[in-house]
Protein backbone atom coordinates (compact mmCIF):
# COMPACT_ATOMS: atom_id res chain seq x y z
CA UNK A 1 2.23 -5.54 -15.78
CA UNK A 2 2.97 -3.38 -12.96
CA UNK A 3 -0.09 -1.81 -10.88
CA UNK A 4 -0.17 0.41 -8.07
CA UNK A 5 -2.41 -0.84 -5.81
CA UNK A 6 -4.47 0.89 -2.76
CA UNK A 7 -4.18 0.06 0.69
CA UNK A 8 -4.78 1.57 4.16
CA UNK A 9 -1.50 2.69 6.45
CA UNK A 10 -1.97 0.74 9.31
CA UNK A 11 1.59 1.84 11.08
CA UNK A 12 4.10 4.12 10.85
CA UNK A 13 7.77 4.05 11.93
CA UNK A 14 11.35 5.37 10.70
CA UNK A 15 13.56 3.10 8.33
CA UNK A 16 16.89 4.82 7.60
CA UNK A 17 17.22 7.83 8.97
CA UNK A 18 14.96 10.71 7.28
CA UNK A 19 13.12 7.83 5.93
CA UNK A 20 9.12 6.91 6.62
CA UNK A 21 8.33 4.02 6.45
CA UNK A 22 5.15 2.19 7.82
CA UNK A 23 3.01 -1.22 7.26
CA UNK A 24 0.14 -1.13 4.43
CA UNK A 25 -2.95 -3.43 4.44
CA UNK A 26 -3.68 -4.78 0.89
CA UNK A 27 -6.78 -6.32 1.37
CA UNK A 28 -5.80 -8.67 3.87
CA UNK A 29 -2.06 -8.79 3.28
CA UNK A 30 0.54 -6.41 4.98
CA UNK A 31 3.37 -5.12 3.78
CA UNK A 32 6.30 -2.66 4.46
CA UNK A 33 6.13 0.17 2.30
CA UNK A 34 8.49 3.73 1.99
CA UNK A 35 6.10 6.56 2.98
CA UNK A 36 8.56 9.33 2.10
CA UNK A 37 6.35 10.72 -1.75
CA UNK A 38 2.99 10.98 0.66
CA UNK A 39 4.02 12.98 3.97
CA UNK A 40 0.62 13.95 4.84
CA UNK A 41 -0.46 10.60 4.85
CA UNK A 42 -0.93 8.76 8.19
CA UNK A 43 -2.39 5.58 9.96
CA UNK A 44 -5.81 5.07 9.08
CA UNK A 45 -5.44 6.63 5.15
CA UNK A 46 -5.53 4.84 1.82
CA UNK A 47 -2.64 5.29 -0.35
CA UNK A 48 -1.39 4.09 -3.90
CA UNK A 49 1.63 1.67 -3.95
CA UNK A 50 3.65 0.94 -6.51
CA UNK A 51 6.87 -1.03 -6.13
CA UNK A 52 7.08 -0.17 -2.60
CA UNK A 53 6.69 3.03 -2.40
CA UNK A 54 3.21 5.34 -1.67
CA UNK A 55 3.30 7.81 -4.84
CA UNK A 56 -0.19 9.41 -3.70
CA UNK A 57 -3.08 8.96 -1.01
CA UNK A 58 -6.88 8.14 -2.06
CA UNK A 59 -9.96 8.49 -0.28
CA UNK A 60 -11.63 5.35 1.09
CA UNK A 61 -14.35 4.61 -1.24
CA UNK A 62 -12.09 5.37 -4.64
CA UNK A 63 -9.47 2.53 -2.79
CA UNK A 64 -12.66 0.53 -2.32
CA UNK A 65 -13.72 0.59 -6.30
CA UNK A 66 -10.12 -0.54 -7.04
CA UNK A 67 -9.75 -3.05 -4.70
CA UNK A 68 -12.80 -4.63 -6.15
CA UNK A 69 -11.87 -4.60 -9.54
CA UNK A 70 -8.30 -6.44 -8.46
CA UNK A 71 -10.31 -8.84 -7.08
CA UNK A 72 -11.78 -10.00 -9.87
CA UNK A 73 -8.50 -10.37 -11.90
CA UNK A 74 -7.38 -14.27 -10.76
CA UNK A 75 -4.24 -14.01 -7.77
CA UNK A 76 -3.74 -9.75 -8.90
CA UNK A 77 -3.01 -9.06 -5.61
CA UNK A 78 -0.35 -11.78 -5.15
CA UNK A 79 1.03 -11.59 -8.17
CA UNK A 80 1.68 -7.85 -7.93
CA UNK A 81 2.74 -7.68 -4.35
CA UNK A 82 4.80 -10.93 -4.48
CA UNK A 83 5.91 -13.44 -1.64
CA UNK A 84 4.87 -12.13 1.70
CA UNK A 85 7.39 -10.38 3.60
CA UNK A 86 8.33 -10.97 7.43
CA UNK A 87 7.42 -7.60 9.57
């Protein structure tokens, strides 16, 4: 099963050129994560990720209700975003 899974932009910063990338929190666990589908996204706003990529932003409290729910699910979050990754 593949989820997309909320998490707040906590930096910003070009990959390739043309390309935005920035660092997501996941509840705890950071990640690098292509920007480019939600440009007016920025630091400080919850967005969807799914295999790496942002595919829409949420508001706070909606990110909130699905974080929760992921919690409950044994290792969801690991399991979905797989082995941490060296920023």
């Amino acid at each position: 099963m593949c989820l997309g899974i909320p998490g707040r932009i906590v930096a910003e910063s070009d990959g390739d050129p043309g390309l935005r990338m920035g660092t997501v929190d996941f509840d705890g666990v950071r990640r690098p994560v292509c920007l480019a589908y939600t440009p007016d996204a920025g630091v400080g706003d919850y967005v969807i990720v799914h295999v790496g990529f942002a595919i829409s932003q949420v508001d706070e409290a909606e990110a909130a209700k699905t974080l929760a729910v992921l919690r409950a699910i044994p290792d969801a979050l690991a399991t979905e975003l797989g082995p941490e990754v060296v920023l």
